[in-house]
ModelCIF file with pLDDT and N, C-alpha, C, O atoms, coordinates in Angstrom:
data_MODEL
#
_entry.id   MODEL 
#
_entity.id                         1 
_entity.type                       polymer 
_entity.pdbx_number_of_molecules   1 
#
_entity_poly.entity_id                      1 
_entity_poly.type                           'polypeptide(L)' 
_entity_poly.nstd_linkage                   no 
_entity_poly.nstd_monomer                   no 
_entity_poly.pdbx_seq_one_letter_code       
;(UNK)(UNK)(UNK)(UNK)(UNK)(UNK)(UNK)(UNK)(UNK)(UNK)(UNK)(UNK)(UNK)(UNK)(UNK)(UNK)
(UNK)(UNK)(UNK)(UNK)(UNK)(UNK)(UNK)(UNK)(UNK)(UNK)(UNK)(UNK)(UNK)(UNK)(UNK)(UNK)
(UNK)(UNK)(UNK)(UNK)(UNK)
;
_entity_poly.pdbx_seq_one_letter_code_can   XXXXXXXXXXXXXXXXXXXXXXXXXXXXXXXXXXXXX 
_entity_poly.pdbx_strand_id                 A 
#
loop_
_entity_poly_seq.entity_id 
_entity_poly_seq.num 
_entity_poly_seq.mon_id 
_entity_poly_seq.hetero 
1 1  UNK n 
1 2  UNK n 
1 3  UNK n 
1 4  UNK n 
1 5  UNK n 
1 6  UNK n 
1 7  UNK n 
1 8  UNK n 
1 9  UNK n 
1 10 UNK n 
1 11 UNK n 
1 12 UNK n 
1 13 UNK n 
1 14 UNK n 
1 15 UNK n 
1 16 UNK n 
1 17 UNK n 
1 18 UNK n 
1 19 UNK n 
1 20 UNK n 
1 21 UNK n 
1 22 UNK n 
1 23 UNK n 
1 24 UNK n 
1 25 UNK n 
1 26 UNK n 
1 27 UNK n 
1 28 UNK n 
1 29 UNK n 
1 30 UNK n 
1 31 UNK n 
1 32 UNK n 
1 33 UNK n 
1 34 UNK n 
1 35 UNK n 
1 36 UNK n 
1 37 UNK n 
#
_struct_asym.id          A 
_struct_asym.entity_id   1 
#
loop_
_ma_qa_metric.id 
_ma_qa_metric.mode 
_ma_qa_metric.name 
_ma_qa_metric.software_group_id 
_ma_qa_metric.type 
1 global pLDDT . pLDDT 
2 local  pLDDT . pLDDT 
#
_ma_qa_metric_global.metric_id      1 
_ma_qa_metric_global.metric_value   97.32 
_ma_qa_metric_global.model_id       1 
_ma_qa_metric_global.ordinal_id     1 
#
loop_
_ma_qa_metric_local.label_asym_id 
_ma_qa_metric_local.label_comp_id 
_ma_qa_metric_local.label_seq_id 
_ma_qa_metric_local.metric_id 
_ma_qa_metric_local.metric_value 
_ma_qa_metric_local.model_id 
_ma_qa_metric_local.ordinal_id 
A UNK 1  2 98.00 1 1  
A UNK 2  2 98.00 1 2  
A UNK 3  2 98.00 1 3  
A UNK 4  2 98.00 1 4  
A UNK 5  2 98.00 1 5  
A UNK 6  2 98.00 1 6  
A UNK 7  2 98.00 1 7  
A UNK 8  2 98.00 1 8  
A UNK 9  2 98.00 1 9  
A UNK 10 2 97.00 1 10 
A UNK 11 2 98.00 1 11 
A UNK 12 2 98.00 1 12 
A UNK 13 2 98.00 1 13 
A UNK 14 2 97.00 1 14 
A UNK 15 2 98.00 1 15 
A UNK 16 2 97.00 1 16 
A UNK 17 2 97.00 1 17 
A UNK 18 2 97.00 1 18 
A UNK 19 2 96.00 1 19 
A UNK 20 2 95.00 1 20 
A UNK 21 2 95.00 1 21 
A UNK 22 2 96.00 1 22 
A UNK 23 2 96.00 1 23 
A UNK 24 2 97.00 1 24 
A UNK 25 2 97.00 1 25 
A UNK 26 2 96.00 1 26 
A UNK 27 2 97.00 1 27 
A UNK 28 2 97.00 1 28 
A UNK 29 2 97.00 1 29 
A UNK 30 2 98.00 1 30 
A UNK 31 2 98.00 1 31 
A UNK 32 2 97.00 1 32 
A UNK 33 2 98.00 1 33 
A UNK 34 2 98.00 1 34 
A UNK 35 2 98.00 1 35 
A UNK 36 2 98.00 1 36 
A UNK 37 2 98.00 1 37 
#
loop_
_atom_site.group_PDB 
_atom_site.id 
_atom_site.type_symbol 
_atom_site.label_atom_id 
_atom_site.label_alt_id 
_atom_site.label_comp_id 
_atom_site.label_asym_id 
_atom_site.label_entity_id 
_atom_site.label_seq_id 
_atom_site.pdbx_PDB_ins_code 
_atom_site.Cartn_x 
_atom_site.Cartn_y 
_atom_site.Cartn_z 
_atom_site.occupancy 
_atom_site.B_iso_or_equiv 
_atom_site.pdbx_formal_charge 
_atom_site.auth_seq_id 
_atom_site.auth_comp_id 
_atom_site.auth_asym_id 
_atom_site.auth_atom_id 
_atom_site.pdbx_PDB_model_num 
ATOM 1   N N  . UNK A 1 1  ? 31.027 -110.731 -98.121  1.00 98.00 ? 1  UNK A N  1 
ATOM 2   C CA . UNK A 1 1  ? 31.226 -112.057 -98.704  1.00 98.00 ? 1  UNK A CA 1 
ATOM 3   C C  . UNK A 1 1  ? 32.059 -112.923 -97.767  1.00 98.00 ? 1  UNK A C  1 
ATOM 4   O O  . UNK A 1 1  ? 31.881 -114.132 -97.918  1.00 98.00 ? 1  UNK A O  1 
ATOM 5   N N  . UNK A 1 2  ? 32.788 -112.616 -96.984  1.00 98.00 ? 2  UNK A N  1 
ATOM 6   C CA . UNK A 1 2  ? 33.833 -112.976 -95.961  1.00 98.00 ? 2  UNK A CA 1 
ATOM 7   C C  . UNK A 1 2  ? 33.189 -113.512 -95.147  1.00 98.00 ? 2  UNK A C  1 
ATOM 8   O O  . UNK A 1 2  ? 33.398 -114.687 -94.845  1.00 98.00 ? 2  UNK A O  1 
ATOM 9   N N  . UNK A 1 3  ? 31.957 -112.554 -94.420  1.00 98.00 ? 3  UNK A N  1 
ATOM 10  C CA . UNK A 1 3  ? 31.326 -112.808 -93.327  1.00 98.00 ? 3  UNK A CA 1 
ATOM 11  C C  . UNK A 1 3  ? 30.247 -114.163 -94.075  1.00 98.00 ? 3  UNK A C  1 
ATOM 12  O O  . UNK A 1 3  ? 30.190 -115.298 -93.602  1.00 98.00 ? 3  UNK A O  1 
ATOM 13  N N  . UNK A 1 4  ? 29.602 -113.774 -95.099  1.00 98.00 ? 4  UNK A N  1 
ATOM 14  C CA . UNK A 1 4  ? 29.057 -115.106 -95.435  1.00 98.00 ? 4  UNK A CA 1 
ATOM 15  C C  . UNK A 1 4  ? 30.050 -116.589 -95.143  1.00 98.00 ? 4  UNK A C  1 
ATOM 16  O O  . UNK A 1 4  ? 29.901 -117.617 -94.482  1.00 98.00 ? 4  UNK A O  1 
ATOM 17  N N  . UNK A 1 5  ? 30.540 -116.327 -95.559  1.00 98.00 ? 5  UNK A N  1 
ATOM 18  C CA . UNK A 1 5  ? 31.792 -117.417 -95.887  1.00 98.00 ? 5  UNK A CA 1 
ATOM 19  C C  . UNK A 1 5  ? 32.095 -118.035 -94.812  1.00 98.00 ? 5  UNK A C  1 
ATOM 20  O O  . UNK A 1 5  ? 31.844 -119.229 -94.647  1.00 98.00 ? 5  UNK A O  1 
ATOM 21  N N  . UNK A 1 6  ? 32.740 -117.204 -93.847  1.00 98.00 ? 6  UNK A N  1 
ATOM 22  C CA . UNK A 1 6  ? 32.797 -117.846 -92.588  1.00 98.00 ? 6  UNK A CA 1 
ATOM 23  C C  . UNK A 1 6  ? 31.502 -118.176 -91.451  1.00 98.00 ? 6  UNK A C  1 
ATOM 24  O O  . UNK A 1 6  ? 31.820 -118.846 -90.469  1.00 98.00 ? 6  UNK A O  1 
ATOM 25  N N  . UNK A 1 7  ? 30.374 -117.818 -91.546  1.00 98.00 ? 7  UNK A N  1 
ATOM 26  C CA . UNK A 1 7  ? 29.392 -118.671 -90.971  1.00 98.00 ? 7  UNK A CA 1 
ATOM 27  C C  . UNK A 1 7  ? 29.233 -119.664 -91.949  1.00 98.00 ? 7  UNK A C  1 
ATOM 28  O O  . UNK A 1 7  ? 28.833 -120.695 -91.408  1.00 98.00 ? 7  UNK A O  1 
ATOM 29  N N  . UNK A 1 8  ? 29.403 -119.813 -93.371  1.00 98.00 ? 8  UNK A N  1 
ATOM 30  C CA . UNK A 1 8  ? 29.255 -120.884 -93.473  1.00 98.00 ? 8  UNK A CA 1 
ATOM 31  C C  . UNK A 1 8  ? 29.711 -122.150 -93.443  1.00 98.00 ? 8  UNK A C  1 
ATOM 32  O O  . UNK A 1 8  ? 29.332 -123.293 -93.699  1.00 98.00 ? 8  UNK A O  1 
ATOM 33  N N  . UNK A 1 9  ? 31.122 -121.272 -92.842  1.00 98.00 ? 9  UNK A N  1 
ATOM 34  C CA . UNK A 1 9  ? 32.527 -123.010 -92.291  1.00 98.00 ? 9  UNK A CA 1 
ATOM 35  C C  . UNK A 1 9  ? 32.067 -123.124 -91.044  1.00 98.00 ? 9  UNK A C  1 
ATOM 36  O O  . UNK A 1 9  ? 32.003 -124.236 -90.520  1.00 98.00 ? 9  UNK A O  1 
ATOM 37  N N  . UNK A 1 10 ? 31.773 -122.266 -90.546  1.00 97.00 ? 10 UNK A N  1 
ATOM 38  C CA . UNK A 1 10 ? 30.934 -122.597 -89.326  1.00 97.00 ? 10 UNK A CA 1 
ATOM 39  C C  . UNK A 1 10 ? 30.307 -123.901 -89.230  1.00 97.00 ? 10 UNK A C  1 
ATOM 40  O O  . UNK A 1 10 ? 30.716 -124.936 -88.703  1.00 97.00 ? 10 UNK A O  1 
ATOM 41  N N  . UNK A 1 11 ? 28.951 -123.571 -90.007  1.00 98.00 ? 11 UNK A N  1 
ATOM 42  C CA . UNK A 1 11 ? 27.770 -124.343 -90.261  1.00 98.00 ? 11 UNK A CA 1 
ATOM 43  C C  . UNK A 1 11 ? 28.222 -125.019 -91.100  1.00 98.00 ? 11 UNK A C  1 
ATOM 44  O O  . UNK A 1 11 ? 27.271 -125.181 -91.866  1.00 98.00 ? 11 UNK A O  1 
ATOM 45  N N  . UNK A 1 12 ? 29.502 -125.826 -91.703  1.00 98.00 ? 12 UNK A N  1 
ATOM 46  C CA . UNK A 1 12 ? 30.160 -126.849 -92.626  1.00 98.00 ? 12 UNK A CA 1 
ATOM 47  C C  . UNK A 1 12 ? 30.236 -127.639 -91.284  1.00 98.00 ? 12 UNK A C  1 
ATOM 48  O O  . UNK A 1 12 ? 29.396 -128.451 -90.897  1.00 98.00 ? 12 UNK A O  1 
ATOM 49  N N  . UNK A 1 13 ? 31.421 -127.256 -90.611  1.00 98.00 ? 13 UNK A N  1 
ATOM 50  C CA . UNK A 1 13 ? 31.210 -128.325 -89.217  1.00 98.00 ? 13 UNK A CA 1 
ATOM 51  C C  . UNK A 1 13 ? 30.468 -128.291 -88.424  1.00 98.00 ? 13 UNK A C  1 
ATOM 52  O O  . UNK A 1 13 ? 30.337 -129.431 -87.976  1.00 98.00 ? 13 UNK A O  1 
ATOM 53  N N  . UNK A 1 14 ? 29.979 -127.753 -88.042  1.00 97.00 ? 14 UNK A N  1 
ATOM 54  C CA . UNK A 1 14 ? 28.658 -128.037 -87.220  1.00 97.00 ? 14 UNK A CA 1 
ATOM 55  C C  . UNK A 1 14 ? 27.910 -129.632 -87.816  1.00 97.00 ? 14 UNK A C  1 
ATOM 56  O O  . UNK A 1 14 ? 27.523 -130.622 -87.195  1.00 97.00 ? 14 UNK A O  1 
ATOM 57  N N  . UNK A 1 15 ? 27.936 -129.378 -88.945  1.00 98.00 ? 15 UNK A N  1 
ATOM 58  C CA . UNK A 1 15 ? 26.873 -130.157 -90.061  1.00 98.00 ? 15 UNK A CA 1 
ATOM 59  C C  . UNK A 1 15 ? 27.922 -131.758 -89.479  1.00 98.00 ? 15 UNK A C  1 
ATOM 60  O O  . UNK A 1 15 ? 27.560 -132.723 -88.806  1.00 98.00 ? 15 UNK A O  1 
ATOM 61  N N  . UNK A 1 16 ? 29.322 -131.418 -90.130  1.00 97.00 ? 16 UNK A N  1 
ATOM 62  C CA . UNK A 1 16 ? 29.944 -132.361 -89.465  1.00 97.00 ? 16 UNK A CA 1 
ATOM 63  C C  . UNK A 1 16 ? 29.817 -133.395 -87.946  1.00 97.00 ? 16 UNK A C  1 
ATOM 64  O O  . UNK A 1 16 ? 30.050 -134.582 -87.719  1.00 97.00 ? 16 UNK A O  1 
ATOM 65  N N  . UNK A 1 17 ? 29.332 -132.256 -87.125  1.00 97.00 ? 17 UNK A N  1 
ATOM 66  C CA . UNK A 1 17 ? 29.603 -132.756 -85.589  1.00 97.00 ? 17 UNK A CA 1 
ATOM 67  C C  . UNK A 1 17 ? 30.731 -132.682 -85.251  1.00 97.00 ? 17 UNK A C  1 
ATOM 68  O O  . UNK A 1 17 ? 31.255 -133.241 -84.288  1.00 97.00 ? 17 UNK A O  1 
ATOM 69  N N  . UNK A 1 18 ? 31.328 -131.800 -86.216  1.00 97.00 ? 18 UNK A N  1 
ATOM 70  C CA . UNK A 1 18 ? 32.814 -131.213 -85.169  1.00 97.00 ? 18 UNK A CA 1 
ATOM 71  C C  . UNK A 1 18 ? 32.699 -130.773 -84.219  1.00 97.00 ? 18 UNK A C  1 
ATOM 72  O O  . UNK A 1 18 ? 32.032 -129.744 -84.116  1.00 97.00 ? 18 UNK A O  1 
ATOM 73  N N  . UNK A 1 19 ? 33.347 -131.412 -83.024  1.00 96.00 ? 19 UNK A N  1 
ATOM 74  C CA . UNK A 1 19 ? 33.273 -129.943 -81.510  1.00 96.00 ? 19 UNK A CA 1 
ATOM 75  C C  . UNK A 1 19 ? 34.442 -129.061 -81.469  1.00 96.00 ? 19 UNK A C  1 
ATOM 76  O O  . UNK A 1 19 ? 35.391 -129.143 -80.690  1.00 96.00 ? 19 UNK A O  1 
ATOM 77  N N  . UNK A 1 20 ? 34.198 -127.938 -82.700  1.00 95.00 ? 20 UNK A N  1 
ATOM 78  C CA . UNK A 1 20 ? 35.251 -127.141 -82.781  1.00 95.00 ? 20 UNK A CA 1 
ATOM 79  C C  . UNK A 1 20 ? 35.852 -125.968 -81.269  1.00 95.00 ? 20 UNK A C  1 
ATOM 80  O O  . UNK A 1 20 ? 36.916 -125.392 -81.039  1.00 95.00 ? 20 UNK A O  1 
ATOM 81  N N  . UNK A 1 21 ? 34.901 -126.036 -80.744  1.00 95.00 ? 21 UNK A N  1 
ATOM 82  C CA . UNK A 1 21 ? 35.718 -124.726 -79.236  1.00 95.00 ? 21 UNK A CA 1 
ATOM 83  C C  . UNK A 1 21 ? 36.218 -126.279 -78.511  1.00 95.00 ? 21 UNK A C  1 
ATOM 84  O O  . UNK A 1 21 ? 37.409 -126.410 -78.227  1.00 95.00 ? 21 UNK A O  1 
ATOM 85  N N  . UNK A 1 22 ? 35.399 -127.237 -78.283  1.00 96.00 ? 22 UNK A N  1 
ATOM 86  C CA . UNK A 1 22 ? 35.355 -128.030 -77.461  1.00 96.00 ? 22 UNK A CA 1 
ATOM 87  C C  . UNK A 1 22 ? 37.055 -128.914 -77.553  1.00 96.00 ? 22 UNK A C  1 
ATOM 88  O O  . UNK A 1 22 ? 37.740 -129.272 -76.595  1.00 96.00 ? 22 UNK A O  1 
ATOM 89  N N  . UNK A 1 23 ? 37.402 -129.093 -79.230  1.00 96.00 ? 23 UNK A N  1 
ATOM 90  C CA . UNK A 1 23 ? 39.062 -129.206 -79.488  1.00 96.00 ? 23 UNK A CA 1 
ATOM 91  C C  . UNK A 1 23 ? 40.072 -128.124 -79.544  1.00 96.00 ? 23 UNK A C  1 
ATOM 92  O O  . UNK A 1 23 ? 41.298 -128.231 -79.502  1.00 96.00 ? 23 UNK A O  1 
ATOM 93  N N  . UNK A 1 24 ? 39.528 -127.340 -79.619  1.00 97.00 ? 24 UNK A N  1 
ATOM 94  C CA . UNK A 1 24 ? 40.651 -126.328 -79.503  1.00 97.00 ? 24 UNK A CA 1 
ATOM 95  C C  . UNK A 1 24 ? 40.865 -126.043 -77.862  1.00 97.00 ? 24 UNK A C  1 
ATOM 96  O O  . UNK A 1 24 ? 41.888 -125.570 -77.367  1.00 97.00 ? 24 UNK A O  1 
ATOM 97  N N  . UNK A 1 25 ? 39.400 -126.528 -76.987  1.00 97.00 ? 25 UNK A N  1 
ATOM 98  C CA . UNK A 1 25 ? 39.845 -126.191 -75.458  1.00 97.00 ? 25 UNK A CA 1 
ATOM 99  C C  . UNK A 1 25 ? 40.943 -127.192 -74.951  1.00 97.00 ? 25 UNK A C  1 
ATOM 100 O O  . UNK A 1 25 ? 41.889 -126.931 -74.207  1.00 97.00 ? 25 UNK A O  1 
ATOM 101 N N  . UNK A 1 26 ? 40.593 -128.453 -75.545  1.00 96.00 ? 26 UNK A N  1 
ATOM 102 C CA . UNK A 1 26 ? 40.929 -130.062 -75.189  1.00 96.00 ? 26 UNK A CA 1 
ATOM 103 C C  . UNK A 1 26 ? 42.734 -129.703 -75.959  1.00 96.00 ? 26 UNK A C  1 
ATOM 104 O O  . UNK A 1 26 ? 43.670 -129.790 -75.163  1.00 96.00 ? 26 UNK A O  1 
ATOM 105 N N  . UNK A 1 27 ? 42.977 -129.427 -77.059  1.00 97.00 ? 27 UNK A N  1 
ATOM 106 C CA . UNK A 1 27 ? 44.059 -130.011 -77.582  1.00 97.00 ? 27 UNK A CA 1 
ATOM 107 C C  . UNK A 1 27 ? 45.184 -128.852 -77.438  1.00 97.00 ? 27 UNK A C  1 
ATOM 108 O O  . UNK A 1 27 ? 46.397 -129.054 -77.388  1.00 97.00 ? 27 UNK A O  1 
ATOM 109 N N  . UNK A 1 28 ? 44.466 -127.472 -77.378  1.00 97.00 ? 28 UNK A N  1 
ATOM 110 C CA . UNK A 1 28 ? 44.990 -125.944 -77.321  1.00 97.00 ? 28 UNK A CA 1 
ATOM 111 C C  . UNK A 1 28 ? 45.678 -125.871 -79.112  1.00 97.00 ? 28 UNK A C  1 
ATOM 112 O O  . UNK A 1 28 ? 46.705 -125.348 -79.544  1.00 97.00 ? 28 UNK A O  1 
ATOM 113 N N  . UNK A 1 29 ? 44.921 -126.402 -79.586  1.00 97.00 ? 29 UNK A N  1 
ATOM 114 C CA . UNK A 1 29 ? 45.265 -126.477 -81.055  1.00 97.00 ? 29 UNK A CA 1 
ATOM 115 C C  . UNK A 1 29 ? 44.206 -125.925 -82.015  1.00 97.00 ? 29 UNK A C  1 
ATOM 116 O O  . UNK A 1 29 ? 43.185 -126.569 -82.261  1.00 97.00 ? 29 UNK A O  1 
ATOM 117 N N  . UNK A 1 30 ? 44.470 -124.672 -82.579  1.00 98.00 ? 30 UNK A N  1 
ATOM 118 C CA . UNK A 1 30 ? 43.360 -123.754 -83.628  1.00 98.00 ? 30 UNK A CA 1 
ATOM 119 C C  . UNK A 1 30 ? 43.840 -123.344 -84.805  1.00 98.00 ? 30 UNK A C  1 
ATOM 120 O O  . UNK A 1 30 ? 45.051 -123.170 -84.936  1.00 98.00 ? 30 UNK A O  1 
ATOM 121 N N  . UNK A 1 31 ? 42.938 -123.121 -85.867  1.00 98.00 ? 31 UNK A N  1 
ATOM 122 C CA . UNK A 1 31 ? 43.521 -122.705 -87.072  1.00 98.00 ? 31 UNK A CA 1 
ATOM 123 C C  . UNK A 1 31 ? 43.265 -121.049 -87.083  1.00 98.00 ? 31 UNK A C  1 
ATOM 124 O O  . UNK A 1 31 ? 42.446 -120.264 -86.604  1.00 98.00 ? 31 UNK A O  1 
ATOM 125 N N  . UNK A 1 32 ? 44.541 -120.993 -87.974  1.00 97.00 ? 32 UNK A N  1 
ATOM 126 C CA . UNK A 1 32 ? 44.937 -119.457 -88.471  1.00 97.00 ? 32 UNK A CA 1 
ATOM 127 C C  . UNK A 1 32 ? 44.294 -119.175 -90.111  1.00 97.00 ? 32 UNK A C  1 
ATOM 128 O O  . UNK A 1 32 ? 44.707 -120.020 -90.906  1.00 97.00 ? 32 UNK A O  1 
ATOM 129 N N  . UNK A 1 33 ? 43.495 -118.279 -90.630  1.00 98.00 ? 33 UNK A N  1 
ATOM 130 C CA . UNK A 1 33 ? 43.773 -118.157 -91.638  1.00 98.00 ? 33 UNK A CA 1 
ATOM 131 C C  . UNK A 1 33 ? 44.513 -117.562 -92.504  1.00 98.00 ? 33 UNK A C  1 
ATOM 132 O O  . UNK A 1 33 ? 44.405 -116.342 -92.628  1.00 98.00 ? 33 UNK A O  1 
ATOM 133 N N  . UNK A 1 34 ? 45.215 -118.125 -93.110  1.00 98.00 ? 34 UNK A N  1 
ATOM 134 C CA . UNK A 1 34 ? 46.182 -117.132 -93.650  1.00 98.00 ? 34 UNK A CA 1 
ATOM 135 C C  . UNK A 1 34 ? 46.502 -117.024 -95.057  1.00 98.00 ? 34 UNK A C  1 
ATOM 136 O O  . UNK A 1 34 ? 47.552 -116.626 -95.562  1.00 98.00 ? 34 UNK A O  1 
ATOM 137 N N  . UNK A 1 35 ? 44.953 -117.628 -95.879  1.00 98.00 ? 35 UNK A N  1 
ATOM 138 C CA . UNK A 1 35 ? 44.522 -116.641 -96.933  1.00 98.00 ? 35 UNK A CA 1 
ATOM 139 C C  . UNK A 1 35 ? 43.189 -116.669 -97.313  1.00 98.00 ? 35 UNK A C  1 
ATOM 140 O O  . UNK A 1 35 ? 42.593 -117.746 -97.278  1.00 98.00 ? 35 UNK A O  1 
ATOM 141 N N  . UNK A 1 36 ? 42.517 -115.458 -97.739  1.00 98.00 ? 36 UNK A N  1 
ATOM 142 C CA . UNK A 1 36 ? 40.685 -115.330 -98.346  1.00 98.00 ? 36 UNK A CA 1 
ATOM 143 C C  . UNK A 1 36 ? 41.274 -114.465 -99.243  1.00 98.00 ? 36 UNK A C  1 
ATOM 144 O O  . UNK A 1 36 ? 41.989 -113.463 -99.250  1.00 98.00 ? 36 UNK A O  1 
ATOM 145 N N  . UNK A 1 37 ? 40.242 -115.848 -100.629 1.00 98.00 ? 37 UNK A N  1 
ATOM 146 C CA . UNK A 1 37 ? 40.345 -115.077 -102.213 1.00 98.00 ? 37 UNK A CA 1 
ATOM 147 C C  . UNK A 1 37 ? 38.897 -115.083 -102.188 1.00 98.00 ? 37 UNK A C  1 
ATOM 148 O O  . UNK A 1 37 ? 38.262 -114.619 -103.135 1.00 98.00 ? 37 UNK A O  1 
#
């Protein structure tokens, strides 16, 4: 269920047009998760 979950925040921004590697290369700024219910 996890693994669902997270391809699908994936494919949440993607959908967005977030350039998620592309800001985290640019800003050196990434998220932690630090909770799954």
């Amino acid at each position: 269920y996890l693994t669902y979950f997270d391809t699908a925040i994936t494919e949440y921004f993607r959908a967005l047009d977030y350039d998620y590697l592309g800001e985290v290369a640019r800003t050196g700024i990434d998220f932690h998760t630090v909770k799954s219910l």
